[in-house]
C-alpha atoms as a PDB file:
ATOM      1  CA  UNK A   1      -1.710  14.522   4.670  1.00  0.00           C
ATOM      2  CA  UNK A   2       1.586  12.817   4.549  1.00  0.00           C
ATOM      3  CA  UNK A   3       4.997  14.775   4.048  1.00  0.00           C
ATOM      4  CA  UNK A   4       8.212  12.610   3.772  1.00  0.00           C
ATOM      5  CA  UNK A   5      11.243  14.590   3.826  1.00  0.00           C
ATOM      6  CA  UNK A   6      15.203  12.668   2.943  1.00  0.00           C
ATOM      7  CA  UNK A   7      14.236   9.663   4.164  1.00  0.00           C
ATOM      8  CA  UNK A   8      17.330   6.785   4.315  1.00  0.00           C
ATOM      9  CA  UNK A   9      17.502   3.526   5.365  1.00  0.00           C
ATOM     10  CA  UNK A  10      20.633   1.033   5.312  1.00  0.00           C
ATOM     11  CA  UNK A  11      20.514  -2.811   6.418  1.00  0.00           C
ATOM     12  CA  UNK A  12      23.852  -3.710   6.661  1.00  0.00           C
ATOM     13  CA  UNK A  13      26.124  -2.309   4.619  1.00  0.00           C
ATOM     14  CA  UNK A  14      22.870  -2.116   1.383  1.00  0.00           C
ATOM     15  CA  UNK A  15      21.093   1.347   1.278  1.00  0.00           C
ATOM     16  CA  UNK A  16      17.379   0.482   0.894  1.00  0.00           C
ATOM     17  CA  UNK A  17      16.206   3.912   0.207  1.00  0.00           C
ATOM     18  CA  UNK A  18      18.056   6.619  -0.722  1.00  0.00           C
ATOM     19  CA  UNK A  19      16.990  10.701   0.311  1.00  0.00           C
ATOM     20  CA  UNK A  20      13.479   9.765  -0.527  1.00  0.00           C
ATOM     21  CA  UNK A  21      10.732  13.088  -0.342  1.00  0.00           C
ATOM     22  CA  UNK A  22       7.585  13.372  -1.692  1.00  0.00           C
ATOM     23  CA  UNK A  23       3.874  14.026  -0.621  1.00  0.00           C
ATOM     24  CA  UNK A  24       0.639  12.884  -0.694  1.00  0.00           C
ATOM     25  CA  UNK A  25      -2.474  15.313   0.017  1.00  0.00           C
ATOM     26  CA  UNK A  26      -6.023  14.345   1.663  1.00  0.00           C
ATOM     27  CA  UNK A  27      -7.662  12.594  -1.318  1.00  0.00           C
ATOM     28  CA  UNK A  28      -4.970  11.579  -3.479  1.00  0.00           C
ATOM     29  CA  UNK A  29      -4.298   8.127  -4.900  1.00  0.00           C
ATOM     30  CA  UNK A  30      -0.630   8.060  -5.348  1.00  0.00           C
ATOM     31  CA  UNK A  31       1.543   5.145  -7.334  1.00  0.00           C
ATOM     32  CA  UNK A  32       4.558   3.942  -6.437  1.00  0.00           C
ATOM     33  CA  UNK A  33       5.787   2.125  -9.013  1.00  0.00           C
ATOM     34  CA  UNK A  34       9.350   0.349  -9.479  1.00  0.00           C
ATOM     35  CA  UNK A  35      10.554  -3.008 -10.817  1.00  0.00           C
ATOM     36  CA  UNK A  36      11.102  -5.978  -8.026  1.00  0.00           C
ATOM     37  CA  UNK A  37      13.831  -5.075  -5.797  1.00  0.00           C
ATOM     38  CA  UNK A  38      13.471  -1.312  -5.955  1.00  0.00           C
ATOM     39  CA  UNK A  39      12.883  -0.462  -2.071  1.00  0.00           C
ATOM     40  CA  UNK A  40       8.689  -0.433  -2.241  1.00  0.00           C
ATOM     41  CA  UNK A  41       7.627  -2.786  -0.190  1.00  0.00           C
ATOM     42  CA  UNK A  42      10.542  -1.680   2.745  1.00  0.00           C
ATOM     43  CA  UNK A  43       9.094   2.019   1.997  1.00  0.00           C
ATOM     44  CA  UNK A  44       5.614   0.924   3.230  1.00  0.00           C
ATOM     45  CA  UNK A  45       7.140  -1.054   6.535  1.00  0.00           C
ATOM     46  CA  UNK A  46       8.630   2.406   6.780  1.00  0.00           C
ATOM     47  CA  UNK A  47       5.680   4.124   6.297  1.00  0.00           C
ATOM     48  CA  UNK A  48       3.330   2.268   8.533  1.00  0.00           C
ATOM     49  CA  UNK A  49       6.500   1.923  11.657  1.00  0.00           C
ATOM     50  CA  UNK A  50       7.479  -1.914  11.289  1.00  0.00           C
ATOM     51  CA  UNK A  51      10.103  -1.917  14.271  1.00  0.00           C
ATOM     52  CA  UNK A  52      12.522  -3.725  11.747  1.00  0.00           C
ATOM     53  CA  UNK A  53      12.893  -0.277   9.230  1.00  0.00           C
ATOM     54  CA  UNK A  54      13.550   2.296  11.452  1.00  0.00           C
ATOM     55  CA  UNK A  55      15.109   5.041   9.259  1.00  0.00           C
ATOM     56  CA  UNK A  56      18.160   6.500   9.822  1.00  0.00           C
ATOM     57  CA  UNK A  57      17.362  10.004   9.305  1.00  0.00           C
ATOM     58  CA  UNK A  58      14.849  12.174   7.416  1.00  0.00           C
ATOM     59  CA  UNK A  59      11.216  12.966   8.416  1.00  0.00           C
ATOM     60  CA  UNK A  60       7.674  11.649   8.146  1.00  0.00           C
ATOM     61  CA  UNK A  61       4.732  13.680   8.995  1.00  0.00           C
ATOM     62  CA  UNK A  62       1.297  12.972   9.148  1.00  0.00           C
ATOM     63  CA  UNK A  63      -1.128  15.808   9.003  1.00  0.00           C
ATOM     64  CA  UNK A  64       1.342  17.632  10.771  1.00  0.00           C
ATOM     65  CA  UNK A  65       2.352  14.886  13.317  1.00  0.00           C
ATOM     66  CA  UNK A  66       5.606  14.211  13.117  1.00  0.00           C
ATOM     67  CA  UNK A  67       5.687  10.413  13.488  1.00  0.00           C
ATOM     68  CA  UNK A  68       8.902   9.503  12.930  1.00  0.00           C
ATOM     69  CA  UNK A  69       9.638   7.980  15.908  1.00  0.00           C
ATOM     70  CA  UNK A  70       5.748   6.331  16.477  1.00  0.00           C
ATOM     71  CA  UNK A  71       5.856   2.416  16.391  1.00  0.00           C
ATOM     72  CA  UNK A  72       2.762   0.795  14.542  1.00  0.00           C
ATOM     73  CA  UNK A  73       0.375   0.959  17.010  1.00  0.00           C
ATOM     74  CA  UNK A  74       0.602   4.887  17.492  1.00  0.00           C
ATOM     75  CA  UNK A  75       0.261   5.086  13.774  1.00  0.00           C
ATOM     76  CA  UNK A  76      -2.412   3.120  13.597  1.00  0.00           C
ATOM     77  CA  UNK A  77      -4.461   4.778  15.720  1.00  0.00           C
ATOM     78  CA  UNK A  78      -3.812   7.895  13.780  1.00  0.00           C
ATOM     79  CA  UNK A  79      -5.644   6.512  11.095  1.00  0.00           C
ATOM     80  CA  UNK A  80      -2.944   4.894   8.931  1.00  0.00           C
ATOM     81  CA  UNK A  81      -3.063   1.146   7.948  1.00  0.00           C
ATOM     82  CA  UNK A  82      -1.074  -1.589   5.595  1.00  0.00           C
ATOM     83  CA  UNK A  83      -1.879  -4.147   3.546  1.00  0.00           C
ATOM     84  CA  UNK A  84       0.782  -6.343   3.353  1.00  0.00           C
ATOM     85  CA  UNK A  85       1.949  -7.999   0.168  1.00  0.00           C
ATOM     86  CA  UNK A  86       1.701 -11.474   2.119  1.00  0.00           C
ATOM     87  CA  UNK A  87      -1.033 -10.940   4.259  1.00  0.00           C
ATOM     88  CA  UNK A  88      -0.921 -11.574   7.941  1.00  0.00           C
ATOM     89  CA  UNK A  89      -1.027 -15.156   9.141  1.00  0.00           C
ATOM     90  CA  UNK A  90      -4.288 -15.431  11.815  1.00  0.00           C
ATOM     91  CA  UNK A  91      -5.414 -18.734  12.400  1.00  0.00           C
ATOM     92  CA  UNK A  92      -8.723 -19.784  13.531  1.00  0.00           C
ATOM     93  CA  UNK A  93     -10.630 -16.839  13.977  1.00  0.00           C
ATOM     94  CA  UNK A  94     -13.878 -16.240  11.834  1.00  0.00           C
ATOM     95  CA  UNK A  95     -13.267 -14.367   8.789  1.00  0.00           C
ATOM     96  CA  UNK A  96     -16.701 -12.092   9.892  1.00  0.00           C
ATOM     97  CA  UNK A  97     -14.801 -11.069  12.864  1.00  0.00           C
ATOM     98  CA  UNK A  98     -11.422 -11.074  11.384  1.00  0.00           C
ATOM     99  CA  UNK A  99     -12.943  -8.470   9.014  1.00  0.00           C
ATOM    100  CA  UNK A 100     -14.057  -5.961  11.984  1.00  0.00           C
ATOM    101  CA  UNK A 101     -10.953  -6.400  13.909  1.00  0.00           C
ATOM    102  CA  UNK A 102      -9.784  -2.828  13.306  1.00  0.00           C
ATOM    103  CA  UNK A 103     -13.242  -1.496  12.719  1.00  0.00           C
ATOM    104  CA  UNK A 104     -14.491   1.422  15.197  1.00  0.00           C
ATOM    105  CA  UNK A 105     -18.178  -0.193  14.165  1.00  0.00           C
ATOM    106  CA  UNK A 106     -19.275  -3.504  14.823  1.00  0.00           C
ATOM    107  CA  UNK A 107     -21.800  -5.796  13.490  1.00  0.00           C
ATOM    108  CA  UNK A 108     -22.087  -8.508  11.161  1.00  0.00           C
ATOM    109  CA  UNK A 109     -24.598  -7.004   8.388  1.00  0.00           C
ATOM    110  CA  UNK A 110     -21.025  -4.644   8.317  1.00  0.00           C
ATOM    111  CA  UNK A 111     -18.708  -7.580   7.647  1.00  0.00           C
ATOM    112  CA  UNK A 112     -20.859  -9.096   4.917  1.00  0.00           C
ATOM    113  CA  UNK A 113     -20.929  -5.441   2.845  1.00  0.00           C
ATOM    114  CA  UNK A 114     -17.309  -5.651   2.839  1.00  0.00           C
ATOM    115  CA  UNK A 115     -16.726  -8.817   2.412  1.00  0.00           C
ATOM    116  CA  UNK A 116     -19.375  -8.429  -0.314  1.00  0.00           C
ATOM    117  CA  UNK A 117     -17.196  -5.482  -1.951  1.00  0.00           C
ATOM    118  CA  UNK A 118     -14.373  -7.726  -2.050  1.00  0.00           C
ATOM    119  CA  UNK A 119     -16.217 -10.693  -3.920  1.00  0.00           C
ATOM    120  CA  UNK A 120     -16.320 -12.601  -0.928  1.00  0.00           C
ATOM    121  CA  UNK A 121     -19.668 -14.883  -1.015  1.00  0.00           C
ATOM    122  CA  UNK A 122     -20.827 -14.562   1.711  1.00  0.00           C
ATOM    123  CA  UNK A 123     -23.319 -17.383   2.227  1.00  0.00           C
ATOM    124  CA  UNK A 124     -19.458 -19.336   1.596  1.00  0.00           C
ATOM    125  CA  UNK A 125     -17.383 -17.671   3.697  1.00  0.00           C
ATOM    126  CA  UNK A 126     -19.867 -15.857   6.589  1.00  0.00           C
ATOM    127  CA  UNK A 127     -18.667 -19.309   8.846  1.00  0.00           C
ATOM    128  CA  UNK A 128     -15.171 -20.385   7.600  1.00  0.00           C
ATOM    129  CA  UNK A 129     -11.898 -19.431  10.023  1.00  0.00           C
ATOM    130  CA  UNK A 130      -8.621 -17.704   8.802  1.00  0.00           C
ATOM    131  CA  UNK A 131      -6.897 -20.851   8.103  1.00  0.00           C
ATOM    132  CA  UNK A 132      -4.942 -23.035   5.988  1.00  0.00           C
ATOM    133  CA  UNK A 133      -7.926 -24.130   3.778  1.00  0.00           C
ATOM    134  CA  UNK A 134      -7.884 -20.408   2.134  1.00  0.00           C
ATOM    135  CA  UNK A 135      -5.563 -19.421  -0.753  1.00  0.00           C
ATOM    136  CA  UNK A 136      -3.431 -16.462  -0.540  1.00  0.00           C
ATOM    137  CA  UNK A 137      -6.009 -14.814  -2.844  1.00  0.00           C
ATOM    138  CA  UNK A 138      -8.713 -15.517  -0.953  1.00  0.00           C
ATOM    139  CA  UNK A 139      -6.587 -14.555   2.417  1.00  0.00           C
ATOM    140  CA  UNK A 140      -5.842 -11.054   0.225  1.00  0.00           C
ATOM    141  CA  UNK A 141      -9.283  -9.866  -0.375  1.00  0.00           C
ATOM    142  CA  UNK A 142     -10.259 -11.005   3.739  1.00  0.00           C
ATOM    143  CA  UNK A 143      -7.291  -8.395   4.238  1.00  0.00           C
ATOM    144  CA  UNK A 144      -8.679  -5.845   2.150  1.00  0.00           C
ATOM    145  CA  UNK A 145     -11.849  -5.869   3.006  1.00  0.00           C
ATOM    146  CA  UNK A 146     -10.625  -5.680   6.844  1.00  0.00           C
ATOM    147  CA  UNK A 147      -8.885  -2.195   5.435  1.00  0.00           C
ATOM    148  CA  UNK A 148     -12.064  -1.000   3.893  1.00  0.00           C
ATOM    149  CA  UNK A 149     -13.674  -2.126   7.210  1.00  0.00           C
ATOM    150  CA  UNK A 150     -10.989   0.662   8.969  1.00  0.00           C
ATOM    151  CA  UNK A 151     -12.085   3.704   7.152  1.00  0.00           C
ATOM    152  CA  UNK A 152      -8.430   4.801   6.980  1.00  0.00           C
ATOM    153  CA  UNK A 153      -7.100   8.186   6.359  1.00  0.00           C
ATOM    154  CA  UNK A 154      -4.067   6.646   4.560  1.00  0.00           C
ATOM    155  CA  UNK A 155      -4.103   3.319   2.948  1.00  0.00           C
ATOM    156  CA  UNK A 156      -0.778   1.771   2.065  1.00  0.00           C
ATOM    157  CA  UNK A 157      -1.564  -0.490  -0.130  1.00  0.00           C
ATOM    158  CA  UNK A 158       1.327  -2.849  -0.933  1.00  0.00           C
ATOM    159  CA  UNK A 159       0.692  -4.988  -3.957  1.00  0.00           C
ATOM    160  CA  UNK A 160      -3.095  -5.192  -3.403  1.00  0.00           C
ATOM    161  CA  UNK A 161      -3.757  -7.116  -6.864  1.00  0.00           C
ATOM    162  CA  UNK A 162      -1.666  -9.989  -6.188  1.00  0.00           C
ATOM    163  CA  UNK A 163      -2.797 -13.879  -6.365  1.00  0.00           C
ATOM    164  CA  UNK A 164      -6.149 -12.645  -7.074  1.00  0.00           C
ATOM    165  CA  UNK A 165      -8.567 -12.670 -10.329  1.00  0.00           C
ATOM    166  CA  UNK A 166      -9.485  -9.669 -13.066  1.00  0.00           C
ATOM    167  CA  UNK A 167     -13.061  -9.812 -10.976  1.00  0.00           C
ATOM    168  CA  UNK A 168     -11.490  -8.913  -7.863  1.00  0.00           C
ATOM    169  CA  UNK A 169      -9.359  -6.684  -9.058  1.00  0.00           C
ATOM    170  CA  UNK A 170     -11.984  -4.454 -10.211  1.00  0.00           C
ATOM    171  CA  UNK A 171     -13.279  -4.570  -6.651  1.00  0.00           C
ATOM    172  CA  UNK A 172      -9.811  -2.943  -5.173  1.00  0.00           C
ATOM    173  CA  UNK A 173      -9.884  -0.322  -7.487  1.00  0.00           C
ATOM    174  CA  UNK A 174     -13.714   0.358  -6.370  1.00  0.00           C
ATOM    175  CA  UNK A 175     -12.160   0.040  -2.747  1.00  0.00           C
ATOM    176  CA  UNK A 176      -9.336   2.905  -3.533  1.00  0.00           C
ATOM    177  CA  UNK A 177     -11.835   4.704  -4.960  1.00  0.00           C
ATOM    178  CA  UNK A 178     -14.318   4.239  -1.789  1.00  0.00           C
ATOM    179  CA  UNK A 179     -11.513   5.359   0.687  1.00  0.00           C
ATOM    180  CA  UNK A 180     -10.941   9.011  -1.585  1.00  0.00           C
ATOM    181  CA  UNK A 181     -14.564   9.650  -1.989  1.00  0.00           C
ATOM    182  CA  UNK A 182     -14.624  10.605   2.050  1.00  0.00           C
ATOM    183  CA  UNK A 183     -11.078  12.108   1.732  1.00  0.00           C
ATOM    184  CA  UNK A 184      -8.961   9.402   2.759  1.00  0.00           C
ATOM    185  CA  UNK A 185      -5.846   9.145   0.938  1.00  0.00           C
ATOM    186  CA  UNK A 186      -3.976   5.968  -1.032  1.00  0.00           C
ATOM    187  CA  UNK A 187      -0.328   5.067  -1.421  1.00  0.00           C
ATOM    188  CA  UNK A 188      -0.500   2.361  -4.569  1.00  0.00           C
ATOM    189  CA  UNK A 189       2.666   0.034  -4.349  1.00  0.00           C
ATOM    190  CA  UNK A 190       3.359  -1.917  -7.125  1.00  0.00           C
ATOM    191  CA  UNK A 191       5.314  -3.161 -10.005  1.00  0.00           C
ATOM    192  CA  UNK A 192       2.248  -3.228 -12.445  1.00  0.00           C
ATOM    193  CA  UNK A 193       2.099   0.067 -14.817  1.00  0.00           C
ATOM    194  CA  UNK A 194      -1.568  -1.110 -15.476  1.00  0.00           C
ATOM    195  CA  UNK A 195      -2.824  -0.852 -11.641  1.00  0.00           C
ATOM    196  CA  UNK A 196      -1.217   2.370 -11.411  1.00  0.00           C
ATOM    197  CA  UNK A 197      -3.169   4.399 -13.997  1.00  0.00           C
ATOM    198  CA  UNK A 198      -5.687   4.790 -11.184  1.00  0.00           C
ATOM    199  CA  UNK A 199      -3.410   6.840  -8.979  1.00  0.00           C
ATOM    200  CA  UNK A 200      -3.351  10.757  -9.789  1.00  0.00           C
ATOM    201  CA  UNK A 201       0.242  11.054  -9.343  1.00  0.00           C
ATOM    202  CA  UNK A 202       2.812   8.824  -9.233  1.00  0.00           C
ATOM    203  CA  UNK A 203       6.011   8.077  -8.475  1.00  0.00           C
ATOM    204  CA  UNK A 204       8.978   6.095 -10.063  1.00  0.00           C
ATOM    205  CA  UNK A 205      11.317   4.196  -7.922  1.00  0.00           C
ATOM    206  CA  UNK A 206      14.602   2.608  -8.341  1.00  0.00           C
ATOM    207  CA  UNK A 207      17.360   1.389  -6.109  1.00  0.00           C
ATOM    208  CA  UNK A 208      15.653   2.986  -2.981  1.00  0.00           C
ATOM    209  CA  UNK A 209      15.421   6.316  -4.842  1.00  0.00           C
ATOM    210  CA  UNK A 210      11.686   8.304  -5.426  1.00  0.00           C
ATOM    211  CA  UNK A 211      13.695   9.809  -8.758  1.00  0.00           C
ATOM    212  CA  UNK A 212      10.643  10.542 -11.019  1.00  0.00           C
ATOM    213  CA  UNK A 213       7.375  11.864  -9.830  1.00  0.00           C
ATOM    214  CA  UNK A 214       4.899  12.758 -12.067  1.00  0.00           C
ATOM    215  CA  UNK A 215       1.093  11.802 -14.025  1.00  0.00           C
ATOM    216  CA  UNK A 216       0.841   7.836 -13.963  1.00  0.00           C
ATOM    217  CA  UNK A 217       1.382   8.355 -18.088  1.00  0.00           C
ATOM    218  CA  UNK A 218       4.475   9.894 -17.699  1.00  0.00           C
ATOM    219  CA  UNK A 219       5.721   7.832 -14.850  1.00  0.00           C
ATOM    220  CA  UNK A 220       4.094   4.462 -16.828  1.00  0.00           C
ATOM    221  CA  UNK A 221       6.056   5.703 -20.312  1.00  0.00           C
ATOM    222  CA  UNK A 222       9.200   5.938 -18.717  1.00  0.00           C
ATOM    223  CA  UNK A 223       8.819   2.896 -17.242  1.00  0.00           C
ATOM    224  CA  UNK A 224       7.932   0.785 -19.684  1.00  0.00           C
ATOM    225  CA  UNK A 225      11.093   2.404 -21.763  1.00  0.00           C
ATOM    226  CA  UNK A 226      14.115   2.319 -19.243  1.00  0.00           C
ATOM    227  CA  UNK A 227      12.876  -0.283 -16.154  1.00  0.00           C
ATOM    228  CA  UNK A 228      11.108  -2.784 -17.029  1.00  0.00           C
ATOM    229  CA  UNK A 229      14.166  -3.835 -19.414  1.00  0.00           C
ATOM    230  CA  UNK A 230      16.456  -3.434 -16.774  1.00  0.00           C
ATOM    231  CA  UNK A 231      15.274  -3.749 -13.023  1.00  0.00           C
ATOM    232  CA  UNK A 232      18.882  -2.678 -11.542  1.00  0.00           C
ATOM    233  CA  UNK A 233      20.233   0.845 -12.979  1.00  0.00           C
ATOM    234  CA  UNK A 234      18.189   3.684 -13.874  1.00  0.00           C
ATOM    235  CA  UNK A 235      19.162   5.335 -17.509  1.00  0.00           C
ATOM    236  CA  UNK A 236      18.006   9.218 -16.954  1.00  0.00           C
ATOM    237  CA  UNK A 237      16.207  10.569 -19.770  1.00  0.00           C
ATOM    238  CA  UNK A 238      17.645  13.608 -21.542  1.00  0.00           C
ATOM    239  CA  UNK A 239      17.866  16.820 -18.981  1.00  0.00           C
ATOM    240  CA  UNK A 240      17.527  14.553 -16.093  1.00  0.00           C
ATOM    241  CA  UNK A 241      20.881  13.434 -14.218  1.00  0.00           C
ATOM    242  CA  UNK A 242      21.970   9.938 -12.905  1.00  0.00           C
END
């Protein structure tokens, strides 16, 4: 489904990410999973065509589209979708409608099942706005049940447990789940070795680099051993270079 081949970025005179390639197939969950600071969340503005990370060279293509040069829109339409780590700031529209905004099907009774998935009461929320009264964890799980709502073919998900509870959590990994059962695909972003033992592969960033791809229990193992105690210089393991 999704091919990305040497992809670089710079900002200035810092390289974000470094001759990046990997892929992801239809149905796959796949973890990305680096310390804070290690290029993810830039990869998925990459990924999903945020005007602000254009790369400077390599390739993306998606099911054989190369969309390296698509903004957002065109990707979107294509079937790929984000959710951000801070979700996006609408004010005052319902959060029943806010849910269906990128739906292709409409109706209410729609809303509430994914609101529903997302623990979202909906006798509590069916009538409240996108505003200032929600929490950002509460604002997260409108988000992601707006993403279920899409039916994507790739999900970026970028942090998609943050600022929410154990009970909700459960629910995104029942939403990953729901979007490979009809052959969507996943891209897992985080800095949590736990969430990522969901994904079927994974892969270990550092510094902008995609250095270590592999089962979630090998990628989670190193991790745990040469990251997480230092979140700025990756120590190879034996047979592997700098």
């Amino acid at each position: 489904m999704l091919k990305i081949e040497n992809l670089n970025l710079k900002r200035g005179d810092k390289q974000i990410i470094k001759d990046m390639s990997f892929e992801v197939p239809d149905g796959e969950i796949f973890g990305v999973l680096g310390t804070n600071g290690a290029g993810k969340s830039s990869l998925a503005y990459i990924l999903m065509g945020s005007s602000d990370y254009k790369p400077d060279s390599g390739k993306l293509i998606f099911n054989g589209i190369d969309i390296t040069d698509k903004n957002m829109d065109e990707r979107a339409r294509l079937g790929i979708t984000l959710a951000w780590q801070e979700p996006a700031r609408f004010e005052g529209i319902p959060i029943i409608d806010f849910v269906l905004l990128g739906s292709k099907e409409k109706g209410h009774t729609l809303a509430e099942s994914y609101m529903d998935n997302m623990r979202l009461t909906v006798s509590e929320y069916r009538t409240r706005q996108v505003d200032k009264t929600l929490s950002g964890g509460e604002r997260k799980k409108i988000e992601l049940a707006s993403v279920l709502a899409m039916k994507p073919k790739l999900a970026i998900l970028d942090e998609p447990d943050s600022g929410i509870d154990m009970l909700s959590q459960e629910a995104v990994i029942n939403m990953i789940r729901e979007i490979k059962s009809y052959g969507g695909s996943v891209i897992l972003i985080t800095h949590d070795e736990e969430v990522v033992k969901i994904a079927d592969r994974s892969a270990l960033m550092c510094s902008g680099l995609a250095f270590k791809v592999g089962k979630p229990k090998e990628i989670i193992e190193y991790y745990k051993e040469h990251c997480k105690p230092c979140p700025t210089k990756v120590y190879p393991a034996k047979g592997e270079s700098k």
